[in-house]
N, C-alpha and C. Protein backbone atom coordinates (compact mmCIF):
# COMPACT_ATOMS: atom_id res chain seq x y z
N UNK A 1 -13.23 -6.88 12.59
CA UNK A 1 -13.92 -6.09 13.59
C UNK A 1 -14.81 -5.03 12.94
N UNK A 2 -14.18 -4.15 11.90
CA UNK A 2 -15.03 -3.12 11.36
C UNK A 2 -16.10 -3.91 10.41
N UNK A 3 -15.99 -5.39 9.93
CA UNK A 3 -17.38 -5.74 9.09
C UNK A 3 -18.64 -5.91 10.12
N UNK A 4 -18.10 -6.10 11.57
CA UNK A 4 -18.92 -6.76 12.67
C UNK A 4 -19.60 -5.42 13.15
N UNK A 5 -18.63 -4.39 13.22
CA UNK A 5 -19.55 -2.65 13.13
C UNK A 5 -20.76 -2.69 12.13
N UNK A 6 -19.97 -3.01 10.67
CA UNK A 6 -21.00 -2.81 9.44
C UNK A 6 -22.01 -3.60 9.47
N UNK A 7 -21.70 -4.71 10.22
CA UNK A 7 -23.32 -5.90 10.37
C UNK A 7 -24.20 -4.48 11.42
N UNK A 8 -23.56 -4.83 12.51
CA UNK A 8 -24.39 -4.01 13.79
C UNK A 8 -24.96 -3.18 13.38
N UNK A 9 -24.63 -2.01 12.25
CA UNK A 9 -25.07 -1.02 11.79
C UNK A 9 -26.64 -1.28 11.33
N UNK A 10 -26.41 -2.24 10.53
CA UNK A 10 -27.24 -2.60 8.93
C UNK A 10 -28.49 -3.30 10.14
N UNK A 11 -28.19 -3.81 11.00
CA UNK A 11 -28.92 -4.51 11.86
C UNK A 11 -30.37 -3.14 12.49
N UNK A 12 -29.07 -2.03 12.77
CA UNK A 12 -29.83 -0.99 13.81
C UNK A 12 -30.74 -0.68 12.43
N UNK A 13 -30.32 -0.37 11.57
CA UNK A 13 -30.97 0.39 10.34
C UNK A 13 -32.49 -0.36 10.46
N UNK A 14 -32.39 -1.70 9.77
CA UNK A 14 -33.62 -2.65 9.73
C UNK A 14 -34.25 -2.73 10.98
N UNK A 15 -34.13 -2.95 12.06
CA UNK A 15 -34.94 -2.73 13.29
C UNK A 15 -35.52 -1.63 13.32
N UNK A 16 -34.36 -0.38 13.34
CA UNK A 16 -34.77 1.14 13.48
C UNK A 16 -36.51 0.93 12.46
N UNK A 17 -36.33 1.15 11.36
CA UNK A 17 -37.21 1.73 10.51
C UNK A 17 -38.48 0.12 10.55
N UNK A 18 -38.27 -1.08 11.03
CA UNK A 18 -39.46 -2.02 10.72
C UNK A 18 -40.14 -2.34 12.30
N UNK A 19 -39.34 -1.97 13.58
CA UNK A 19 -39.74 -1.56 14.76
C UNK A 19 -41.17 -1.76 14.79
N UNK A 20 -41.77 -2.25 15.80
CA UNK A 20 -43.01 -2.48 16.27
C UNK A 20 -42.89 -3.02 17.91
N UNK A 21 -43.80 -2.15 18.56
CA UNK A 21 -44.39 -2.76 20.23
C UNK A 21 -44.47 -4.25 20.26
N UNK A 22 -45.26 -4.70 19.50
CA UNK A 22 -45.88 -6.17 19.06
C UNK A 22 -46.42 -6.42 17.96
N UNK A 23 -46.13 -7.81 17.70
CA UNK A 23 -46.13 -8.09 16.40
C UNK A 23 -47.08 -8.73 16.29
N UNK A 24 -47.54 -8.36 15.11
CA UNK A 24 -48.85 -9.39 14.26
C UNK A 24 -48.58 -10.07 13.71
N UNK A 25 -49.30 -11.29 13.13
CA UNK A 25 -48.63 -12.41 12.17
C UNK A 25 -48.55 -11.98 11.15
N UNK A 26 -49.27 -10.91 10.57
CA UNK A 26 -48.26 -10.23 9.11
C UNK A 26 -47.31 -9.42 9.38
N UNK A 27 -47.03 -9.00 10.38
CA UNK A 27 -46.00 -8.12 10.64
C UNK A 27 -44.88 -9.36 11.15
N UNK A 28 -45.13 -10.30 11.89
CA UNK A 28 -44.09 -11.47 11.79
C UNK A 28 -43.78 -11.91 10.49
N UNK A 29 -44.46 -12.20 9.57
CA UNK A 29 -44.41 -13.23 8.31
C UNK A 29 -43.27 -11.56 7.36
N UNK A 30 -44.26 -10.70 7.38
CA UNK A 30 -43.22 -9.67 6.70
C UNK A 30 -41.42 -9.16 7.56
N UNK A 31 -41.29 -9.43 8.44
CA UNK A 31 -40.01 -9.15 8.93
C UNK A 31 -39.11 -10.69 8.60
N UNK A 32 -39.75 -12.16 8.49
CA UNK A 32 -39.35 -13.11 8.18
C UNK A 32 -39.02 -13.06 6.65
N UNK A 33 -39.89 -12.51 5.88
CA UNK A 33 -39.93 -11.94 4.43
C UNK A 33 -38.42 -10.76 4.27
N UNK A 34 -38.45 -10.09 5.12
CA UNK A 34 -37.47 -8.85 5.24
C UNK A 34 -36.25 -9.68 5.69
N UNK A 35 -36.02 -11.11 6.30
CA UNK A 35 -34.73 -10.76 6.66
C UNK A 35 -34.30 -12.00 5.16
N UNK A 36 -35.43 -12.57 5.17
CA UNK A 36 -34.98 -13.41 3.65
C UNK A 36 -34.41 -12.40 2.45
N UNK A 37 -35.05 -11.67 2.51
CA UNK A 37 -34.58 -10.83 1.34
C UNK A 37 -33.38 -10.17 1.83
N UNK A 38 -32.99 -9.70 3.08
CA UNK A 38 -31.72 -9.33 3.19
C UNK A 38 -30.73 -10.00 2.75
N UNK A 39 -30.71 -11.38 2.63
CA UNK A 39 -29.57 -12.40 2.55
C UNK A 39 -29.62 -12.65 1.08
N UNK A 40 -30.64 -13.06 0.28
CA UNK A 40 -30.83 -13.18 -0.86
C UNK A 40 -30.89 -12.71 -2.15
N UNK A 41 -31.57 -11.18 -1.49
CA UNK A 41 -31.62 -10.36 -2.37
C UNK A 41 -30.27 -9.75 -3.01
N UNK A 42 -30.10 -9.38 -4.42
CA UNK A 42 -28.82 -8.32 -5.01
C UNK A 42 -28.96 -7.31 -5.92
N UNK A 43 -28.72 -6.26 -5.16
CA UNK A 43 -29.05 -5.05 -5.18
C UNK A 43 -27.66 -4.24 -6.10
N UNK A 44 -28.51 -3.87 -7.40
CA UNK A 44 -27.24 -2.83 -8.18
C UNK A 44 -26.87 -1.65 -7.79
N UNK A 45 -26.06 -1.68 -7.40
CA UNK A 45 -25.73 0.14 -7.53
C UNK A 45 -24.27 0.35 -7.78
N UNK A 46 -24.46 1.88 -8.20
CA UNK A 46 -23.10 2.75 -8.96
C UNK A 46 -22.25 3.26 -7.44
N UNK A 47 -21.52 2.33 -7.28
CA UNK A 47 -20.08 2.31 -5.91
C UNK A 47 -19.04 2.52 -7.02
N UNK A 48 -18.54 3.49 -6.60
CA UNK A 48 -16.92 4.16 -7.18
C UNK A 48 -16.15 2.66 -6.47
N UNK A 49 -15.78 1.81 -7.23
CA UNK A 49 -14.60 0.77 -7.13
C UNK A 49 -13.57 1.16 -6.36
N UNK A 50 -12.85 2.23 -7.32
CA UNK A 50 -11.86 2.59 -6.75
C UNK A 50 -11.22 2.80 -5.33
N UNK A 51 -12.66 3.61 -4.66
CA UNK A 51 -12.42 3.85 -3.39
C UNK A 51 -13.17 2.53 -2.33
N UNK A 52 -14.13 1.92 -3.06
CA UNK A 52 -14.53 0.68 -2.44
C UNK A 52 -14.08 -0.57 -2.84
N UNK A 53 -13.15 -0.95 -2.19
CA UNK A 53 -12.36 -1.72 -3.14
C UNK A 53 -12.52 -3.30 -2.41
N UNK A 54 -13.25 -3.24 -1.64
CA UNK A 54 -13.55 -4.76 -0.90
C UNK A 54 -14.95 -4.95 -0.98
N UNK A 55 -15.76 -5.54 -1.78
CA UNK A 55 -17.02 -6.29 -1.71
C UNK A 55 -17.50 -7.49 -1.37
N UNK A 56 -18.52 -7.47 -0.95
CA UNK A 56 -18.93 -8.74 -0.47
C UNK A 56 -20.47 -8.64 -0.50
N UNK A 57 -21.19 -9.06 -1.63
CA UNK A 57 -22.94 -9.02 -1.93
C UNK A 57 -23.18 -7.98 -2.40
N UNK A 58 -23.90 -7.48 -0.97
CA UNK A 58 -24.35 -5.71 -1.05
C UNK A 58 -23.60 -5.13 -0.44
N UNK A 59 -22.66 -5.30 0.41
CA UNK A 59 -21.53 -4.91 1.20
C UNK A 59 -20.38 -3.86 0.57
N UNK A 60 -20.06 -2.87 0.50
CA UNK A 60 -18.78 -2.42 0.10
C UNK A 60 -18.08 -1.36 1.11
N UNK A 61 -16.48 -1.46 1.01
CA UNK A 61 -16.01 -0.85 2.75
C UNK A 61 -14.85 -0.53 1.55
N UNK A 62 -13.63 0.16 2.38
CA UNK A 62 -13.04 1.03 2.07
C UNK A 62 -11.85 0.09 2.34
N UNK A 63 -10.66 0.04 1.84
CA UNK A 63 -9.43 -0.71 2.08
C UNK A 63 -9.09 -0.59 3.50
N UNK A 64 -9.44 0.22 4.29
CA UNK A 64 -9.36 0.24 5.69
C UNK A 64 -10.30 0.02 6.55
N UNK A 65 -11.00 0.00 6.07
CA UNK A 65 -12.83 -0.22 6.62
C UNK A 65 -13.70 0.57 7.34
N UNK A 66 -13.17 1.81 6.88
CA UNK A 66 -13.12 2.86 7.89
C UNK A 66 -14.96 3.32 7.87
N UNK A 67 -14.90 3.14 5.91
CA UNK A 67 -16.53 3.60 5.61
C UNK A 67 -16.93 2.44 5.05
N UNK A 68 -18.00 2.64 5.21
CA UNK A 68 -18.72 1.29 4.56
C UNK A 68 -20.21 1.57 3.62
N UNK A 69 -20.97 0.79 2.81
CA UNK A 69 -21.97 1.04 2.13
C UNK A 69 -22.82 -0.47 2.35
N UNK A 70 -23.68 -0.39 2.57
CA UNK A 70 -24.49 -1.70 2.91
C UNK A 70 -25.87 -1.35 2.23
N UNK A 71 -26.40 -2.29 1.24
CA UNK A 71 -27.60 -2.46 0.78
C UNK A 71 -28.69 -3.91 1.22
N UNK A 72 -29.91 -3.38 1.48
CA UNK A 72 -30.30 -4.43 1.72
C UNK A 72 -32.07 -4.16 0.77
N UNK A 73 -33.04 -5.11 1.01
CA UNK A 73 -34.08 -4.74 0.86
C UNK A 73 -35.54 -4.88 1.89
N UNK A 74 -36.03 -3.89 2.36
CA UNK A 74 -37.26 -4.36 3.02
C UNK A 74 -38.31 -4.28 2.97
N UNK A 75 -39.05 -5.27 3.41
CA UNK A 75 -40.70 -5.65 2.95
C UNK A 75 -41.27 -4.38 3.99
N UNK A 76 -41.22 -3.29 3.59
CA UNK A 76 -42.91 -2.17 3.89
C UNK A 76 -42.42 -1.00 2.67
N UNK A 77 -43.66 -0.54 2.83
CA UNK A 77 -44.09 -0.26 1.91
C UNK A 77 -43.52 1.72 2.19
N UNK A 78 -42.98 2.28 1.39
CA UNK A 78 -42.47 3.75 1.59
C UNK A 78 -43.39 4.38 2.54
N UNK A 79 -44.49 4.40 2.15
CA UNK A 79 -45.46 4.93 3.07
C UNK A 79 -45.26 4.70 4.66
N UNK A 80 -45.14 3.86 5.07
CA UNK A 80 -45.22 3.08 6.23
C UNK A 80 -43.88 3.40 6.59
N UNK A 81 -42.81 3.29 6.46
CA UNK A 81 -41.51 3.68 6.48
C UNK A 81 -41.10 5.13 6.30
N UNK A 82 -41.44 5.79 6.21
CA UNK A 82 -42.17 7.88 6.35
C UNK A 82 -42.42 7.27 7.58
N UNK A 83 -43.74 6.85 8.09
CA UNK A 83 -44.37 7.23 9.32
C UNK A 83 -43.69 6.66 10.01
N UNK A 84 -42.55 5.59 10.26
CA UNK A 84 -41.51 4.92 11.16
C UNK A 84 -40.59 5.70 11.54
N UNK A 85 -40.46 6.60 10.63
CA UNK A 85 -39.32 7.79 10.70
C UNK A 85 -39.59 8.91 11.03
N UNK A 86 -40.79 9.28 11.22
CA UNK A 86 -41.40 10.73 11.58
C UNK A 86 -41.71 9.90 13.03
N UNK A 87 -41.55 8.81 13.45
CA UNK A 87 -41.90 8.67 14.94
C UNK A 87 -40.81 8.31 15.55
N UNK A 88 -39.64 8.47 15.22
CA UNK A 88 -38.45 8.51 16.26
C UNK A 88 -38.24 7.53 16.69
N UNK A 89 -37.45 6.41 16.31
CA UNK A 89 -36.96 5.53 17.29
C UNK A 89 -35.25 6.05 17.71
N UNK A 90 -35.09 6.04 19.17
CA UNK A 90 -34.13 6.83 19.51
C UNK A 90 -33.44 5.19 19.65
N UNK A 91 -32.14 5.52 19.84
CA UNK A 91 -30.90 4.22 19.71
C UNK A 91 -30.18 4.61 20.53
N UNK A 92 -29.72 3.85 21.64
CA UNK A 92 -28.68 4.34 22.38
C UNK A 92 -26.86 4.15 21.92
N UNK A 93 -26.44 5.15 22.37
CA UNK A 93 -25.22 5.50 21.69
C UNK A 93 -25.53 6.12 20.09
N UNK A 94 -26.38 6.26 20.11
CA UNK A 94 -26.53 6.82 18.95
C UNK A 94 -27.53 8.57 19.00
N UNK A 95 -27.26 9.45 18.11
CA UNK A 95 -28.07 10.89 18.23
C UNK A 95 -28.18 11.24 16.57
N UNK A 96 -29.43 11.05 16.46
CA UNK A 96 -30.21 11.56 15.37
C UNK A 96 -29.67 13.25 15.19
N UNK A 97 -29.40 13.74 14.45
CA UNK A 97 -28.77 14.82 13.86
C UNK A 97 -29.91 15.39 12.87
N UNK A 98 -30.54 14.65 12.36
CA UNK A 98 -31.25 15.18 10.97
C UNK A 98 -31.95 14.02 10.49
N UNK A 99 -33.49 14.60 10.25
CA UNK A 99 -34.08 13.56 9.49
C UNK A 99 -35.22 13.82 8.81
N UNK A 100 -35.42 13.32 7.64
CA UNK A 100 -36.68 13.83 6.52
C UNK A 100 -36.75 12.64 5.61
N UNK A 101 -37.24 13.65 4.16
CA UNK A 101 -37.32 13.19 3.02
C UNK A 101 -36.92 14.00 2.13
N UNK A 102 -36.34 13.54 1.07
CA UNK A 102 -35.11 14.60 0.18
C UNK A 102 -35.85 14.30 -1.10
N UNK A 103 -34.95 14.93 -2.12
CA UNK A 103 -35.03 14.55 -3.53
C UNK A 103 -33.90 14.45 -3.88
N UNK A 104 -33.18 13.04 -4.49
CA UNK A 104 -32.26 12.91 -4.94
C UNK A 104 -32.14 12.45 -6.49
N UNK A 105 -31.72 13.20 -7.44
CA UNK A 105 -32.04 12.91 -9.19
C UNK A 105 -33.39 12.60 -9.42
N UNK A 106 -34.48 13.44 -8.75
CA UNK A 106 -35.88 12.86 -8.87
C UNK A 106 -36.66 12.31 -8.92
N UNK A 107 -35.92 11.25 -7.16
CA UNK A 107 -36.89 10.25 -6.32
C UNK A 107 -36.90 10.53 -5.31
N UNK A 108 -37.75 10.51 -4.23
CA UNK A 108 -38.31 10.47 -3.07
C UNK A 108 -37.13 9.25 -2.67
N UNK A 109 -36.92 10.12 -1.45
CA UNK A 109 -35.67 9.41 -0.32
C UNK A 109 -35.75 9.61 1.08
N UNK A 110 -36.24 8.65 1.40
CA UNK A 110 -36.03 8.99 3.24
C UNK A 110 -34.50 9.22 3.60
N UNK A 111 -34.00 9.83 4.98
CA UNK A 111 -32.87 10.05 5.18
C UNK A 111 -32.45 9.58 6.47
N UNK A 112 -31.74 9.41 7.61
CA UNK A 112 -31.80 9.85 8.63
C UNK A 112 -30.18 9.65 8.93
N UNK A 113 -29.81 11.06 9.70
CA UNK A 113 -28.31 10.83 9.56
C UNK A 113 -27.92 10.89 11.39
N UNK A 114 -26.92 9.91 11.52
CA UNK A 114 -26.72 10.09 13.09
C UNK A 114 -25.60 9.98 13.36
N UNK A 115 -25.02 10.55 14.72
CA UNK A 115 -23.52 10.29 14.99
C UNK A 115 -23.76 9.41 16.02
N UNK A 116 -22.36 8.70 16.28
CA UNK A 116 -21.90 7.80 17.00
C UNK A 116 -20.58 8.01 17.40
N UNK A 117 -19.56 7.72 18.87
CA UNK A 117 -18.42 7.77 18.98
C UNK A 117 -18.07 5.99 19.10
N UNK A 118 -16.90 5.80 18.67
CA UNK A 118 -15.91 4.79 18.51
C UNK A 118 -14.52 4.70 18.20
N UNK A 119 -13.93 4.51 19.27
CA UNK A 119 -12.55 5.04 19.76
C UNK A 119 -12.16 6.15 19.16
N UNK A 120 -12.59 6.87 20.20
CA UNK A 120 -12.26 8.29 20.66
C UNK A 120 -12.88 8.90 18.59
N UNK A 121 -12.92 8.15 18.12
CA UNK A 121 -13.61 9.12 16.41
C UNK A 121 -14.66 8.99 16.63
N UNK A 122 -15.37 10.37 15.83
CA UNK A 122 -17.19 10.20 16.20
C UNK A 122 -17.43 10.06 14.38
N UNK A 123 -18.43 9.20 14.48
CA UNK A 123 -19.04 8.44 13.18
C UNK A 123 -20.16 9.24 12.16
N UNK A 124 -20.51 9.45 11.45
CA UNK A 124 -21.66 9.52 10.52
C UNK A 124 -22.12 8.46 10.19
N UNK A 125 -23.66 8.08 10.83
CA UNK A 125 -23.81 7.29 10.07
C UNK A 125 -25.50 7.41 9.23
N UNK A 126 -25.25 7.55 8.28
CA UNK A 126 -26.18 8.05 7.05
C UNK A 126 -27.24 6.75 6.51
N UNK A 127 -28.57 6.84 6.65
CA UNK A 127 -29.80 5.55 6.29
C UNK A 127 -30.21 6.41 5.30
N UNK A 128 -30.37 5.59 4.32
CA UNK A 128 -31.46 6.66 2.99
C UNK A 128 -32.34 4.94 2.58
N UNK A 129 -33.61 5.35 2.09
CA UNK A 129 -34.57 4.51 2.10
C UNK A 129 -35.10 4.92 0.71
N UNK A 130 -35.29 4.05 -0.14
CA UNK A 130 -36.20 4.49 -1.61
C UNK A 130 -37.36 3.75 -1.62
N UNK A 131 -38.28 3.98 -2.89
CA UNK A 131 -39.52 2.87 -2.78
C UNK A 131 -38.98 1.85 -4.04
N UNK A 132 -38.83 -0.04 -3.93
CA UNK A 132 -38.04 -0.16 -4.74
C UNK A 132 -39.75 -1.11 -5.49
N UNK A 133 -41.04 -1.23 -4.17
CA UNK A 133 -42.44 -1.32 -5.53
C UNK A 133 -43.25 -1.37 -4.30
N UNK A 134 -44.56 -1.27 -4.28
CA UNK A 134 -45.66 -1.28 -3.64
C UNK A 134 -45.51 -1.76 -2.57
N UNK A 135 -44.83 -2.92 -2.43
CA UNK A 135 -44.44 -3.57 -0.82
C UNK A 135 -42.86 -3.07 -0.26
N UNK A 136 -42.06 -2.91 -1.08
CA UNK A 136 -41.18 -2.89 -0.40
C UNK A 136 -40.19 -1.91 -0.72
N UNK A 137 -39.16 -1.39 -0.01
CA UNK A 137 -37.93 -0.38 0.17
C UNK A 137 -36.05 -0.56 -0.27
N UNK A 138 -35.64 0.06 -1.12
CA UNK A 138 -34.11 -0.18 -0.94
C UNK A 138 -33.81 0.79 -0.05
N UNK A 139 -33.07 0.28 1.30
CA UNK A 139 -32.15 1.02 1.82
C UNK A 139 -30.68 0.77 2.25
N UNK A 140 -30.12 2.05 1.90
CA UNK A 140 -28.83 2.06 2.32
C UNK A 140 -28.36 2.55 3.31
N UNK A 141 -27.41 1.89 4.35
CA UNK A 141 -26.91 1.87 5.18
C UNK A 141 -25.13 2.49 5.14
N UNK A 142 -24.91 3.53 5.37
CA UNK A 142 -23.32 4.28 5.49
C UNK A 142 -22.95 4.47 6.87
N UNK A 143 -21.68 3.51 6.78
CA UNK A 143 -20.54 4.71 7.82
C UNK A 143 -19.19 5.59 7.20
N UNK A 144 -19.11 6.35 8.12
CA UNK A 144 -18.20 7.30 7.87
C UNK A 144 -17.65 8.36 8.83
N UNK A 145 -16.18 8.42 9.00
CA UNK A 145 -15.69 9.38 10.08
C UNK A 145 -16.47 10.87 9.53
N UNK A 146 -16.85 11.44 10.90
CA UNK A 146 -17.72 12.57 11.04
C UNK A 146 -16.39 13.80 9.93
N UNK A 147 -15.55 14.01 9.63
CA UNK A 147 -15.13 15.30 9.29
C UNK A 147 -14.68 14.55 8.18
N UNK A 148 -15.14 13.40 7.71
CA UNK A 148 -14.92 13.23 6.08
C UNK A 148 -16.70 12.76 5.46
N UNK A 149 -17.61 13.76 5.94
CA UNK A 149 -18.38 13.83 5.23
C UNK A 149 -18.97 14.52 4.08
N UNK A 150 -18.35 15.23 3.89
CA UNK A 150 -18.25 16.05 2.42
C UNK A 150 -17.55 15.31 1.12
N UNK A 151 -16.48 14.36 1.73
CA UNK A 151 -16.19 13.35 0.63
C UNK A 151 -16.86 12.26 0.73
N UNK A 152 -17.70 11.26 1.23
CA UNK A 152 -18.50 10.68 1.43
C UNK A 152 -19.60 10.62 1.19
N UNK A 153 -20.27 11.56 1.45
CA UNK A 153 -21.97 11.83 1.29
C UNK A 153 -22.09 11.08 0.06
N UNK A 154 -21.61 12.63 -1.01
CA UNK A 154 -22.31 11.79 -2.23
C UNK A 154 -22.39 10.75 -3.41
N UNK A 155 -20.80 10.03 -2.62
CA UNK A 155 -21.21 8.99 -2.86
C UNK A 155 -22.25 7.87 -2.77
N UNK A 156 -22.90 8.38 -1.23
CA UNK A 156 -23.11 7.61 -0.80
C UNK A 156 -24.86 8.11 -1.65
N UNK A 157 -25.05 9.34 -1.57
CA UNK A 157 -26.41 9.64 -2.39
C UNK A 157 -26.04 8.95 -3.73
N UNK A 158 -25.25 8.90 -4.17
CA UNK A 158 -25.31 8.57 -5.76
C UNK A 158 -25.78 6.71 -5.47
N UNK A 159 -25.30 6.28 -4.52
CA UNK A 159 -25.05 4.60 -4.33
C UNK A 159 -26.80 4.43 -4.43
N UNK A 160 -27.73 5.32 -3.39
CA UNK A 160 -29.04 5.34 -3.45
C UNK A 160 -29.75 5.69 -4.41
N UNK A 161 -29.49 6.52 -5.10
CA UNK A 161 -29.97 7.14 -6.51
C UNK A 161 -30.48 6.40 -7.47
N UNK A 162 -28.85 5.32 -8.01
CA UNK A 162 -28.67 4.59 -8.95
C UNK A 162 -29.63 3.25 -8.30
N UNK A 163 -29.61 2.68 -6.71
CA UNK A 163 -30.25 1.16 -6.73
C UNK A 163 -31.04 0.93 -7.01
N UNK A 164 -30.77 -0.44 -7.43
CA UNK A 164 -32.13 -1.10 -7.95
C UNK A 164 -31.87 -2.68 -7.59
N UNK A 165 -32.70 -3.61 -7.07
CA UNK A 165 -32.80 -4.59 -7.16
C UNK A 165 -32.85 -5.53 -8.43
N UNK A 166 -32.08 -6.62 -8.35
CA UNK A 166 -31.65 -7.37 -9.78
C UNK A 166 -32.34 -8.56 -9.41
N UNK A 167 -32.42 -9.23 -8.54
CA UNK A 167 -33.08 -10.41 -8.40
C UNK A 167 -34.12 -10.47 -7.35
């Protein structure tokens, strides 16, 4: 049940930020491009084992599944993905809390952090976006119970910091 949260999540994330009224045939051919690379692509990053101790791809969740870390990659370009995010796509059941661009170990990072309730616990759930080359973005996708975000976060900044695409 909680990997079927972590899909739904990773789902809202990629819609959220590649969102369009209507689509053009490069904007079709690039979201067809974006979901190929979701499945295909494998993405490195520095996940503390210890506490993520169930993987699967880009996937890593917590022995309870409580938090999760999801990497994927998408075809636009940082630029374009700024202006997706400075225009608000609102989500229902969901409330934007905070959103920009950071510096994390001295890269440019989109952010956007939102809560959610699910049985009776309310969620954090944390998008950070990097530029991973001219066309396209690593982003990461986090959940996490709202009053364990101080142990969480930076992992979850470090998970973005360190990615990089391997294949």
């Amino acid at each position: 049940m909680k990997k079927i949260l972590a899909s739904c999540f990773l789902l809202i994330s990629l819609i959220g930020f590649t969102q369009t009224d209507s689509l053009s045939v490069k904007d079709q051919e690039d979201l067809e491009k974006g979901l190929k690379m979701l499945f295909d692509s494998k993405i490195s990053m520095d996940i503390d084992k210890t506490i993520f101790t169930q993987n699967e791809a880009n996937t890593y969740f917590t022995e309870d599944q409580k938090v999760g870390i999801v990497g994927m990659v998408v075809p636009q370009a940082y630029a374009k993905m700024k202006a997706k995010l400075d225009e608000g796509n609102k989500k229902e059941g969901m409330e934007v809390v905070d959103k920009g661009e950071l510096i994390i170990d001295g890269q440019k990072v989109l952010f956007m952090k939102s809560l959610t309730k699910n049985e009776e616990q309310e969620f954090i759930i944390m998008i950070y976006s990097k530029e991973n080359n001219a066309d396209s973005c690593i982003m990461i996708t986090s959940f996490f119970e709202k009053s364990k975000e101080n142990q969480f976060k930076p992992l979850v900044e470090k998970a973005i910091s360190s990615a990089k695409l391997t294949q």
